[in-house]
PDB file of N, CA and C in Angstrom:
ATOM      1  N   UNK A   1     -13.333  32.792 -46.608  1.00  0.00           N
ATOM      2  CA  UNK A   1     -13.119  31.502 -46.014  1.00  0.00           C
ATOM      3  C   UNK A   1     -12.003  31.567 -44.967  1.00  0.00           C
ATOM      4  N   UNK A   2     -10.713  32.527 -45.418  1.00  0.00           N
ATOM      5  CA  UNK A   2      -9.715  32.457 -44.124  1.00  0.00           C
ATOM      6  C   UNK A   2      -9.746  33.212 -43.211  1.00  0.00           C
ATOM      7  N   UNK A   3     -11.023  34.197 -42.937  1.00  0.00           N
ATOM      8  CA  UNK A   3     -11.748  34.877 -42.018  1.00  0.00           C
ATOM      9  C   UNK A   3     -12.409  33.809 -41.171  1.00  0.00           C
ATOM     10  N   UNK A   4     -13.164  33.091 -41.643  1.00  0.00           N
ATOM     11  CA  UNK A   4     -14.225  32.375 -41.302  1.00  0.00           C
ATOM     12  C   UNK A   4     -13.101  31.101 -39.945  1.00  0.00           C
ATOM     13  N   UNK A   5     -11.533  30.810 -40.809  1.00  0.00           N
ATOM     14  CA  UNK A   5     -10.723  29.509 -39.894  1.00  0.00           C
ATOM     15  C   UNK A   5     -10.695  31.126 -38.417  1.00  0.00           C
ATOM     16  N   UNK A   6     -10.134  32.200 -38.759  1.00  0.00           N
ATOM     17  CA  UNK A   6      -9.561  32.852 -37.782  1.00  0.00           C
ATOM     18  C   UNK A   6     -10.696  33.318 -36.805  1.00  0.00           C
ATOM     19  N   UNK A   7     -11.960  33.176 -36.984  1.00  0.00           N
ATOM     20  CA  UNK A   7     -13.268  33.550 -36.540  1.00  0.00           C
ATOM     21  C   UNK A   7     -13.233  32.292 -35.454  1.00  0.00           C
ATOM     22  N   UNK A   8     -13.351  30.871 -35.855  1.00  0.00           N
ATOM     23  CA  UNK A   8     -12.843  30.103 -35.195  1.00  0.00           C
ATOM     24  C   UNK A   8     -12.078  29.838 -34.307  1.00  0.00           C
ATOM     25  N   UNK A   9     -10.817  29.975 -34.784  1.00  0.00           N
ATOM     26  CA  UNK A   9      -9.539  30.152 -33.904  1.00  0.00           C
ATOM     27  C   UNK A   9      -9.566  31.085 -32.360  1.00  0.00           C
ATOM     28  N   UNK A  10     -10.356  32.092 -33.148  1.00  0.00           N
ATOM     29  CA  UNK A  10     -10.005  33.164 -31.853  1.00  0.00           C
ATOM     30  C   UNK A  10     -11.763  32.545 -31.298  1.00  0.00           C
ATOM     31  N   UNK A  11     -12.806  32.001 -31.638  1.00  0.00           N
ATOM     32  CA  UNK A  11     -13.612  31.236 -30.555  1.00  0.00           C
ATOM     33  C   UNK A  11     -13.052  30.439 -29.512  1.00  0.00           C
ATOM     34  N   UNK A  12     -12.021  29.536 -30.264  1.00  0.00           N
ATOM     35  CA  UNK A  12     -11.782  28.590 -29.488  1.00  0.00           C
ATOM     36  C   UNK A  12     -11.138  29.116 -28.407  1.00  0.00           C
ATOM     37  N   UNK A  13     -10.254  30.085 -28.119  1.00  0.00           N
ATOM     38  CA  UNK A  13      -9.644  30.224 -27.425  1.00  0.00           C
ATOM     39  C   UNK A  13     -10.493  31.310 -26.596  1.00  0.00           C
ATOM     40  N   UNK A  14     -11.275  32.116 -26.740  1.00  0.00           N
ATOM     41  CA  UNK A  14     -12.014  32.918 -25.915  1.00  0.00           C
ATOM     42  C   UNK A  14     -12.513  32.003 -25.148  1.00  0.00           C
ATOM     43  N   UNK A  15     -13.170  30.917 -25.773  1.00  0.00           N
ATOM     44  CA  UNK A  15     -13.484  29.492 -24.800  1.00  0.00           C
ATOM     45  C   UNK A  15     -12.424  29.323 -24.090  1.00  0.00           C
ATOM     46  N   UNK A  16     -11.725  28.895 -24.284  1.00  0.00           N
ATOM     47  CA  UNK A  16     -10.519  28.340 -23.521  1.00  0.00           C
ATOM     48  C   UNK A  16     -10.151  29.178 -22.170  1.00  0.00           C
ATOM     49  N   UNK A  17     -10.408  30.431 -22.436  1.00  0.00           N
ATOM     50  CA  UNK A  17      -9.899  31.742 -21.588  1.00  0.00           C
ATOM     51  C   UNK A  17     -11.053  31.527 -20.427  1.00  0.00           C
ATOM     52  N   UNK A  18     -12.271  30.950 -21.105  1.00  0.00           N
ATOM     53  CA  UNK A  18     -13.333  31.432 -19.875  1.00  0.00           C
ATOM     54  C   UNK A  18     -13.450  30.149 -19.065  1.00  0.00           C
ATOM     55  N   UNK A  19     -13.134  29.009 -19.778  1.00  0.00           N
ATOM     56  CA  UNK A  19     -12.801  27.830 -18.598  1.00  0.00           C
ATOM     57  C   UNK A  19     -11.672  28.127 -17.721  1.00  0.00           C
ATOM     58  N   UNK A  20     -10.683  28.272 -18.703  1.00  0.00           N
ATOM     59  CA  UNK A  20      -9.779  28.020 -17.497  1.00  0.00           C
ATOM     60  C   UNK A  20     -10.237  29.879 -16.190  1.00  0.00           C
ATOM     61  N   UNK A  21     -10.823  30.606 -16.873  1.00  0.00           N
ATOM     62  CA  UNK A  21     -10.862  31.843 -15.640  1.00  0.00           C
ATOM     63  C   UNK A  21     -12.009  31.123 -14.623  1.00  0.00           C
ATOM     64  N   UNK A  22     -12.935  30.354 -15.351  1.00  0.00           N
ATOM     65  CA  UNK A  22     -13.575  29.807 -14.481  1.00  0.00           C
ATOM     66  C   UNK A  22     -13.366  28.992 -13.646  1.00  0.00           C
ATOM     67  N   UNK A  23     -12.279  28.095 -13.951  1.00  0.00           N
ATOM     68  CA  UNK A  23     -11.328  27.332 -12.665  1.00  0.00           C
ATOM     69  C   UNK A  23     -10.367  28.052 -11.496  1.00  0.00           C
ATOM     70  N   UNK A  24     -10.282  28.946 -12.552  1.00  0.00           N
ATOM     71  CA  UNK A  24      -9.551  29.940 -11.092  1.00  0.00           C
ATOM     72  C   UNK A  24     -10.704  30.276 -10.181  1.00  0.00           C
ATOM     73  N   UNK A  25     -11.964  31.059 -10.999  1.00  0.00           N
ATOM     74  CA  UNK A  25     -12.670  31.709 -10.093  1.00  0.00           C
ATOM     75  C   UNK A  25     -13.377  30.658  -8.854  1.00  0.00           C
ATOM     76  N   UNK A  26     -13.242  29.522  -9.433  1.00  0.00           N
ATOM     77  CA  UNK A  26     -13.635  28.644  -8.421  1.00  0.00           C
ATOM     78  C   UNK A  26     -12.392  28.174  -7.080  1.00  0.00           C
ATOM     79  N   UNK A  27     -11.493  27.882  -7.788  1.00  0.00           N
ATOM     80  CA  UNK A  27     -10.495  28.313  -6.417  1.00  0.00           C
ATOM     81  C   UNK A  27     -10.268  29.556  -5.693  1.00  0.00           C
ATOM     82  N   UNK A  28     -10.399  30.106  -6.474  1.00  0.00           N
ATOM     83  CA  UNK A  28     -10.345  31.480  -5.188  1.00  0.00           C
ATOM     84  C   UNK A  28     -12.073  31.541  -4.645  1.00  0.00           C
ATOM     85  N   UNK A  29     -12.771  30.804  -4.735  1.00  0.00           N
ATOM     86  CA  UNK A  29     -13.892  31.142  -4.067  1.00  0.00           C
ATOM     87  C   UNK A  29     -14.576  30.338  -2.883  1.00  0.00           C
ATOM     88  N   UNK A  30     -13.629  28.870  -3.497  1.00  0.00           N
ATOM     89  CA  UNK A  30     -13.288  27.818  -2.460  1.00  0.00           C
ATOM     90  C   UNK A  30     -12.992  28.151  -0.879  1.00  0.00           C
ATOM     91  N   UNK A  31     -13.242  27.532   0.107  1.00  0.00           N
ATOM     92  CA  UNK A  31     -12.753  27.894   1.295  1.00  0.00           C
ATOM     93  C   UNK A  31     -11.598  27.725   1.823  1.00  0.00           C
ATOM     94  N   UNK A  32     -10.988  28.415   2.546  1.00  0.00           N
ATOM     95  CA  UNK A  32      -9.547  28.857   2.852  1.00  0.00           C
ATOM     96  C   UNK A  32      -9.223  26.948   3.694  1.00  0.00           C
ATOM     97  N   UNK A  33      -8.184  27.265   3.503  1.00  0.00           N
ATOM     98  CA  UNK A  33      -7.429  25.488   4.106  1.00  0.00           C
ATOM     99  C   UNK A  33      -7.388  25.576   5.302  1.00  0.00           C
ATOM    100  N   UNK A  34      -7.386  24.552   5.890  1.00  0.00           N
ATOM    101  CA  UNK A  34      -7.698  24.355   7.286  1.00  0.00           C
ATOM    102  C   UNK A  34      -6.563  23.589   7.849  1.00  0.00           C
ATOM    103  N   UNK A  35      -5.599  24.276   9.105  1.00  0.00           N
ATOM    104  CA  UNK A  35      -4.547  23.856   9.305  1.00  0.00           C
ATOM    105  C   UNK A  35      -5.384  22.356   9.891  1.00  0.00           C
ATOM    106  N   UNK A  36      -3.986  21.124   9.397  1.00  0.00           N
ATOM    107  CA  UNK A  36      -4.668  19.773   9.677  1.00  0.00           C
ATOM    108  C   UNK A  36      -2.847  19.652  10.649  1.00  0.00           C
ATOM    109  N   UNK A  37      -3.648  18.802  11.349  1.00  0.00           N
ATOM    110  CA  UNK A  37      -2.974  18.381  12.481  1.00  0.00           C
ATOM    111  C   UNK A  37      -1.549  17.530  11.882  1.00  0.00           C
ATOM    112  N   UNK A  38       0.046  16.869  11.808  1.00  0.00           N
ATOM    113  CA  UNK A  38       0.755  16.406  10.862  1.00  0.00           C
ATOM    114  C   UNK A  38       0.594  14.787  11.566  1.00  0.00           C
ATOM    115  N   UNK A  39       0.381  13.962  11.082  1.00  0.00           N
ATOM    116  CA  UNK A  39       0.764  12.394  12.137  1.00  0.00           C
ATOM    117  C   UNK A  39       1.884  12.455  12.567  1.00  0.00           C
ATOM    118  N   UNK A  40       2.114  11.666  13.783  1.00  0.00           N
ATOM    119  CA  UNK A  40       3.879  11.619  14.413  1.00  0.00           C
ATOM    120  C   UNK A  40       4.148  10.976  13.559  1.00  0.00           C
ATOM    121  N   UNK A  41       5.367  11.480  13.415  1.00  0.00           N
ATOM    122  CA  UNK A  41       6.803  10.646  12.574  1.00  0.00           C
ATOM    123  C   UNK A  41       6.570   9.355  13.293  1.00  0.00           C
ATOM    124  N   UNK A  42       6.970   8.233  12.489  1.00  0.00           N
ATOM    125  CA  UNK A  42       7.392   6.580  13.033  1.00  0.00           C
ATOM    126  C   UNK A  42       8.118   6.959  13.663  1.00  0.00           C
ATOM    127  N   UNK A  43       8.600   6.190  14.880  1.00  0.00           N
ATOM    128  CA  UNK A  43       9.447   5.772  15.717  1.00  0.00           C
ATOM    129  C   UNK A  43      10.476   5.136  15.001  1.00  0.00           C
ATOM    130  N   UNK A  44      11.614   5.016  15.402  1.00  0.00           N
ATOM    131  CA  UNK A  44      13.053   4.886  14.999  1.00  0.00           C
ATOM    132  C   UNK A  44      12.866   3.182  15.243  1.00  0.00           C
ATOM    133  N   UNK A  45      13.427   2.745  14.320  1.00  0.00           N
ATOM    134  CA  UNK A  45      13.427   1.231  15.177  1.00  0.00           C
ATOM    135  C   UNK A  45      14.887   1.163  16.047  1.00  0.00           C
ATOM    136  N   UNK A  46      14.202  -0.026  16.797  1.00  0.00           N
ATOM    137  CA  UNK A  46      15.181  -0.471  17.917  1.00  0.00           C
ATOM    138  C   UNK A  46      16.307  -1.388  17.135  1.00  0.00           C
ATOM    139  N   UNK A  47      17.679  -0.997  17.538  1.00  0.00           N
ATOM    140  CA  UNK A  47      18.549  -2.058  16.746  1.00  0.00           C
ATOM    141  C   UNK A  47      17.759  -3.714  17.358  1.00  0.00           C
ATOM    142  N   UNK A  48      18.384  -4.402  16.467  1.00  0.00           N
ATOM    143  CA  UNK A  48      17.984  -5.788  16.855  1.00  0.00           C
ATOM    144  C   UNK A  48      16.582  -5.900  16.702  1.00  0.00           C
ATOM    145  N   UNK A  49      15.011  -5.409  16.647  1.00  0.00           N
ATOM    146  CA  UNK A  49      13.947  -5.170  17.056  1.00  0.00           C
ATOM    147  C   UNK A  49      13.377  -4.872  15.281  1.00  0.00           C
ATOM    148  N   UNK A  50      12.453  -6.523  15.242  1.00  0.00           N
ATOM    149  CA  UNK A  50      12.178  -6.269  13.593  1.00  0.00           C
ATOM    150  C   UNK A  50      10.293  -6.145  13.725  1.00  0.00           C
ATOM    151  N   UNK A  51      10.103  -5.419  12.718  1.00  0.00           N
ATOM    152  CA  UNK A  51       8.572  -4.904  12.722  1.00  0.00           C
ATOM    153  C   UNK A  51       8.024  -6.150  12.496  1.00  0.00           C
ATOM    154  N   UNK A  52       6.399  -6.406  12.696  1.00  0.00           N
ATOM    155  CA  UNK A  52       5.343  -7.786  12.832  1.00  0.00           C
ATOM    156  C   UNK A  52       5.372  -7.985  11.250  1.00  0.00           C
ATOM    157  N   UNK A  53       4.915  -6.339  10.214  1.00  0.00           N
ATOM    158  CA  UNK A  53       4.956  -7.320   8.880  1.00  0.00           C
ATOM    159  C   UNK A  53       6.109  -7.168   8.147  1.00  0.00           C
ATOM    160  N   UNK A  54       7.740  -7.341   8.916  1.00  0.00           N
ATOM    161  CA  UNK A  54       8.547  -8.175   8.411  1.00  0.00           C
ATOM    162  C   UNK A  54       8.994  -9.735   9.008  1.00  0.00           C
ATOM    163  N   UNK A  55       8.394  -9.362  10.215  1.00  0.00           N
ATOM    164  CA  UNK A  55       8.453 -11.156  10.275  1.00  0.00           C
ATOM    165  C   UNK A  55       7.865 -11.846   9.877  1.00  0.00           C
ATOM    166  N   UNK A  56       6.252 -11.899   9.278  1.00  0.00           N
ATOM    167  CA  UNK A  56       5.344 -12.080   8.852  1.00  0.00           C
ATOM    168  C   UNK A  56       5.821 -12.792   7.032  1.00  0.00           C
ATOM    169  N   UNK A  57       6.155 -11.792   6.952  1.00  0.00           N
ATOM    170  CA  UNK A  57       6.802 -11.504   4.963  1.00  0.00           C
ATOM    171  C   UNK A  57       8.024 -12.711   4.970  1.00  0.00           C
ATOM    172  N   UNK A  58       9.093 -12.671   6.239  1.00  0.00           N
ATOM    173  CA  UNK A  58       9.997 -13.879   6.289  1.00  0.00           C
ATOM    174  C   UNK A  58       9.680 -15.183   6.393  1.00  0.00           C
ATOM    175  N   UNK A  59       8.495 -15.274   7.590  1.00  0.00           N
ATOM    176  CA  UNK A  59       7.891 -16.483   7.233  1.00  0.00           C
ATOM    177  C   UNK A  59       7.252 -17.065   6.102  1.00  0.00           C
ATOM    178  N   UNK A  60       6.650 -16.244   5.756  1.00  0.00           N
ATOM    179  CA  UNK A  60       5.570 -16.724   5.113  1.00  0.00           C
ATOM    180  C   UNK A  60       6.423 -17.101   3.735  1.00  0.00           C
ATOM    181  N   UNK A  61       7.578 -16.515   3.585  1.00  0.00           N
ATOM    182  CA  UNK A  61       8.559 -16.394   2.544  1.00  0.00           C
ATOM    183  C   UNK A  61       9.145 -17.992   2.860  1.00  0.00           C
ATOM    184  N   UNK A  62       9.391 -18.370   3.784  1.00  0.00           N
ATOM    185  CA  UNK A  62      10.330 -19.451   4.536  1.00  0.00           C
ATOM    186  C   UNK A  62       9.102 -21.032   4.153  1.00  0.00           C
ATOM    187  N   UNK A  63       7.631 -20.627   4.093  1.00  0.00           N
ATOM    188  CA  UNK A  63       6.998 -21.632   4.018  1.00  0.00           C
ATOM    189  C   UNK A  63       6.308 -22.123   2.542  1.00  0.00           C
ATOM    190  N   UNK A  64       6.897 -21.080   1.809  1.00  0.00           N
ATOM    191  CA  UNK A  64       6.667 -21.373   0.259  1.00  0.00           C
ATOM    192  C   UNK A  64       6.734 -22.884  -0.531  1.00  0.00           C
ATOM    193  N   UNK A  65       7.842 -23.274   0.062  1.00  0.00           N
ATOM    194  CA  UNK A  65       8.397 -24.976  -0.521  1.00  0.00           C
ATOM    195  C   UNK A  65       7.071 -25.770   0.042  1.00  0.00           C
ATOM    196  N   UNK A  66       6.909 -25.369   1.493  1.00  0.00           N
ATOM    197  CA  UNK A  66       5.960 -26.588   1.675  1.00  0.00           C
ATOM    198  C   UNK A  66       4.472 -26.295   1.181  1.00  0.00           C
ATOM    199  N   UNK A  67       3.983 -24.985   1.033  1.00  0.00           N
ATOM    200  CA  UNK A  67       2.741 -24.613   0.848  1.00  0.00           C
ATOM    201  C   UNK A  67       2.840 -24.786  -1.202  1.00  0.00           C
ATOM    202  N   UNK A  68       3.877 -24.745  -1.451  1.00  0.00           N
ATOM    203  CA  UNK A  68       3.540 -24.971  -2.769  1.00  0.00           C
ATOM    204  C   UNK A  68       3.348 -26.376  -3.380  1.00  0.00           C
ATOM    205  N   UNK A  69       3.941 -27.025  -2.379  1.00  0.00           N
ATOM    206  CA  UNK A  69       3.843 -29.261  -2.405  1.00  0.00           C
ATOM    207  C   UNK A  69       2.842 -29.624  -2.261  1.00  0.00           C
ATOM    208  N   UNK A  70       1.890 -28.437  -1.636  1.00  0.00           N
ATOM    209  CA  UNK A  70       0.517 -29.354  -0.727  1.00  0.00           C
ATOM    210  C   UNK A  70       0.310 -29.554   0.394  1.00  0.00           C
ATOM    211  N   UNK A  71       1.750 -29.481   1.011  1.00  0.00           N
ATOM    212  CA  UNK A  71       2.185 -30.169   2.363  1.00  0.00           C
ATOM    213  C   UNK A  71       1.598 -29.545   3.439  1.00  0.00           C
ATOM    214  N   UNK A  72       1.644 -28.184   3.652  1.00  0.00           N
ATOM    215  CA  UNK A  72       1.027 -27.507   4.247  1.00  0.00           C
ATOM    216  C   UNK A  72       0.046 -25.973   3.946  1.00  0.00           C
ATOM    217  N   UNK A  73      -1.180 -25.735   4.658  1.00  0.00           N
ATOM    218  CA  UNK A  73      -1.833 -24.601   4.343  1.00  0.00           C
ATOM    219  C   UNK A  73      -1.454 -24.065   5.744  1.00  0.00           C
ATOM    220  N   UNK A  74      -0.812 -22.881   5.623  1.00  0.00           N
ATOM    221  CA  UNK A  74      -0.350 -22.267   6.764  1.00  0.00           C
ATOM    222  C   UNK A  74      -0.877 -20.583   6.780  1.00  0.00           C
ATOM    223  N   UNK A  75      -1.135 -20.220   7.630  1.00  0.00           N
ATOM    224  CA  UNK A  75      -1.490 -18.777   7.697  1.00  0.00           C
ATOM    225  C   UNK A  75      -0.843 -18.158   9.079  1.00  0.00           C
ATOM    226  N   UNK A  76      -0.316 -16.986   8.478  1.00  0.00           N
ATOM    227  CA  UNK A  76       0.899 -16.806   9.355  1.00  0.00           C
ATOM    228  C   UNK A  76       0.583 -14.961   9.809  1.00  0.00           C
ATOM    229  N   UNK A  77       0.358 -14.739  11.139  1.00  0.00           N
ATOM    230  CA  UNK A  77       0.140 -13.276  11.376  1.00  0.00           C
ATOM    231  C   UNK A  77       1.281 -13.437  12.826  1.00  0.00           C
ATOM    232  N   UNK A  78       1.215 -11.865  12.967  1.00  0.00           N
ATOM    233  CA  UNK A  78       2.459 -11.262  13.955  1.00  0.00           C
ATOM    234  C   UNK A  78       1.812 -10.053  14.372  1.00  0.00           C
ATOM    235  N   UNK A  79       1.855 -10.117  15.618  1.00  0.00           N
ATOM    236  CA  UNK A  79       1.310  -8.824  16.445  1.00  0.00           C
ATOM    237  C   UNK A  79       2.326  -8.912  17.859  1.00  0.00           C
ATOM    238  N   UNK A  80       2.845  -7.512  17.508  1.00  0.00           N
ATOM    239  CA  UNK A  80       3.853  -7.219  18.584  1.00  0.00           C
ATOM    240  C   UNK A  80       4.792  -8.025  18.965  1.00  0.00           C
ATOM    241  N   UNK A  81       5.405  -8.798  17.494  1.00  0.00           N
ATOM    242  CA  UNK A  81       6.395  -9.697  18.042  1.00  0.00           C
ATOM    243  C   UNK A  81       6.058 -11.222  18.530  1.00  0.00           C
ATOM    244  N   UNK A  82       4.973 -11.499  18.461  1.00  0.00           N
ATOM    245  CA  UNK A  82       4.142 -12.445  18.665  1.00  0.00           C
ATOM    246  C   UNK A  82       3.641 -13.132  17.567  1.00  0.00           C
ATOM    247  N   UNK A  83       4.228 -14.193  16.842  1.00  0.00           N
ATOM    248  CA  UNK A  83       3.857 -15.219  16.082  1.00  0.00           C
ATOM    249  C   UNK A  83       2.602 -16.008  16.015  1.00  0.00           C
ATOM    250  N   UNK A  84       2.117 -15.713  15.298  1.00  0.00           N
ATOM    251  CA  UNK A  84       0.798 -17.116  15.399  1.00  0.00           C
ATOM    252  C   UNK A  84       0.383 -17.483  13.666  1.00  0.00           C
ATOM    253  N   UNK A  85       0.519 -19.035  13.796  1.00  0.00           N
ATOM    254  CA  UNK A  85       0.799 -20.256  12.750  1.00  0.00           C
ATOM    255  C   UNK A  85      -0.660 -20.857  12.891  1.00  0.00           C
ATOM    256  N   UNK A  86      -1.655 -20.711  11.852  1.00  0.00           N
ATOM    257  CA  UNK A  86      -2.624 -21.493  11.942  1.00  0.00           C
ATOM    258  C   UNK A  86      -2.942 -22.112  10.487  1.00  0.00           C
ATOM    259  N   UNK A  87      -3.653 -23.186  10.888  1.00  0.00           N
ATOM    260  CA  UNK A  87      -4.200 -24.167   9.168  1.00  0.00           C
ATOM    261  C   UNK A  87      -3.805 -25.355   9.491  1.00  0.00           C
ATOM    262  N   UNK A  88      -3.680 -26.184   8.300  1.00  0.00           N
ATOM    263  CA  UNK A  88      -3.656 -27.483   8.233  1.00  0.00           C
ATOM    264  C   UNK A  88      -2.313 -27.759   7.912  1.00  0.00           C
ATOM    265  N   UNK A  89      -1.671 -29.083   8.381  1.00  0.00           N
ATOM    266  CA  UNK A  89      -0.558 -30.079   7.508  1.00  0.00           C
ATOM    267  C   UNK A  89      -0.803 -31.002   7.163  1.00  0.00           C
ATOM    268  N   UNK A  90       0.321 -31.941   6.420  1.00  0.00           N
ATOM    269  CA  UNK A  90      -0.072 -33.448   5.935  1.00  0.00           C
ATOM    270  C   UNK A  90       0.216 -34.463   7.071  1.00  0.00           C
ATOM    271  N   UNK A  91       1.326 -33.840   7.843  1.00  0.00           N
ATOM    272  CA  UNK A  91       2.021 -34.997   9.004  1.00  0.00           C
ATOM    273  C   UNK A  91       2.739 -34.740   9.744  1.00  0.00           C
ATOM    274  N   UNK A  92       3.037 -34.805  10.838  1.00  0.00           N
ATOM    275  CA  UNK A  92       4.068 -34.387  11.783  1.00  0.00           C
ATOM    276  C   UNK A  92       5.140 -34.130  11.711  1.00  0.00           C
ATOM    277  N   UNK A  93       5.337 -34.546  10.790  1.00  0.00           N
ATOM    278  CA  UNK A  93       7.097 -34.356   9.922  1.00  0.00           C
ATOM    279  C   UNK A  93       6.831 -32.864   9.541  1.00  0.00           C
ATOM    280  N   UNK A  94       5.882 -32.592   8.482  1.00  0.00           N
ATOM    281  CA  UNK A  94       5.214 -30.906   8.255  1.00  0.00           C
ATOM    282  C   UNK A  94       5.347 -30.564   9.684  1.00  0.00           C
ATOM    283  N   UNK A  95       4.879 -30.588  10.192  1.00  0.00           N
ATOM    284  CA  UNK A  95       4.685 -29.832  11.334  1.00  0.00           C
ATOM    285  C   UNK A  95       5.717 -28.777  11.976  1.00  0.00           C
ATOM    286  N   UNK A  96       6.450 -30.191  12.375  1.00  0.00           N
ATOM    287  CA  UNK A  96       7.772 -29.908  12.663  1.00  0.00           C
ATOM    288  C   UNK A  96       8.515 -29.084  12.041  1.00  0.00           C
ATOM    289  N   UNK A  97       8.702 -29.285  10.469  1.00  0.00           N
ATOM    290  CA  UNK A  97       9.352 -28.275   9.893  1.00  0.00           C
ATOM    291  C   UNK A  97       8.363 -26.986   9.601  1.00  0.00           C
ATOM    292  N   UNK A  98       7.735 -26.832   9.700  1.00  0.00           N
ATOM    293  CA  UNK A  98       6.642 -25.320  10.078  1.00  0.00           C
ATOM    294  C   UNK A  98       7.144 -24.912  10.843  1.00  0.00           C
ATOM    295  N   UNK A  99       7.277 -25.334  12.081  1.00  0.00           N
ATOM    296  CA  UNK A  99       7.656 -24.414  13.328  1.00  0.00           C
ATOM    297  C   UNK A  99       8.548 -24.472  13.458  1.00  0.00           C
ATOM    298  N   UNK A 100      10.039 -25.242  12.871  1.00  0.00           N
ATOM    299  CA  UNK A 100      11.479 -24.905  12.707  1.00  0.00           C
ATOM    300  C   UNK A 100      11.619 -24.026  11.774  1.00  0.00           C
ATOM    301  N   UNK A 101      11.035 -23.612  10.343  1.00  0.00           N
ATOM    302  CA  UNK A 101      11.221 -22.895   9.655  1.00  0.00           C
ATOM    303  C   UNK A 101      10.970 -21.269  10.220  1.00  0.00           C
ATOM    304  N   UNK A 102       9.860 -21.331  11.323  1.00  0.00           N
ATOM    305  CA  UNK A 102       9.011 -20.122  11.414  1.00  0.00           C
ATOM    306  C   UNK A 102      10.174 -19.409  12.704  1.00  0.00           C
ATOM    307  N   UNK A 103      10.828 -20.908  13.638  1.00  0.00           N
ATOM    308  CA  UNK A 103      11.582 -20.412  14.285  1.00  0.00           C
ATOM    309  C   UNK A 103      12.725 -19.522  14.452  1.00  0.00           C
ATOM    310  N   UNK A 104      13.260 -20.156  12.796  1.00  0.00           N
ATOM    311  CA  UNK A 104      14.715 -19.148  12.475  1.00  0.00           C
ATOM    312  C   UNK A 104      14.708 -18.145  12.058  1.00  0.00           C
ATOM    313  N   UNK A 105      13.644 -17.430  12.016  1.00  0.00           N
ATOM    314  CA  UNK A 105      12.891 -16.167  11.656  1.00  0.00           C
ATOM    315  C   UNK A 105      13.258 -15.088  12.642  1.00  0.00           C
TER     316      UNK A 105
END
């Protein structure tokens, strides 16, 4: 019977030996890597000079009070520094504070 566990034992692992040789043999049989081109590094930012989705993230951060009242549905994108505020308000009073809020941004 304690022939029979070690008969086992040493199966399992002869198994074991021929997967894992078989994972090697498959990487080394794999094709060689192919130099890939690296992306440019980001650009440094400009002092003073804030990226579209952090102005984006400030606003949209800045219009929480009113979009959570009801008051306003606002959708807020930024491309190149360029603001644009679209959707609905309740009243000109909203309004107003939409585009004062979005201003101090």
């Amino acid at each position: 019977m304690a022939n029979d566990g070690r008969r086992s034992l040493a199966m399992k692992a002869a198994r074991s030996w021929v997967l894992c040789g078989g994972w090697l043999w498959g990487l080394s049989a794999a094709s060689p890597l192919q130099a890939q081109e690296l992306p440019a590094p980001p650009q440094a930012p400009v002092p003073g000079q804030m990226g579209d989705a952090w102005i984006t993230t400030r606003i949209r951060a800045a219009l929480v009070p009113l979009q959570r009242d009801g008051n306003a549905d606002v959708r807020v994108t930024t491309t190149e520094g360029i603001v644009t505020l679209e959707g609905a308000v309740d009243s000109r009073i909203t309004y107003d504070q939409v585009v004062e809020l979005a201003g101090r941004v």
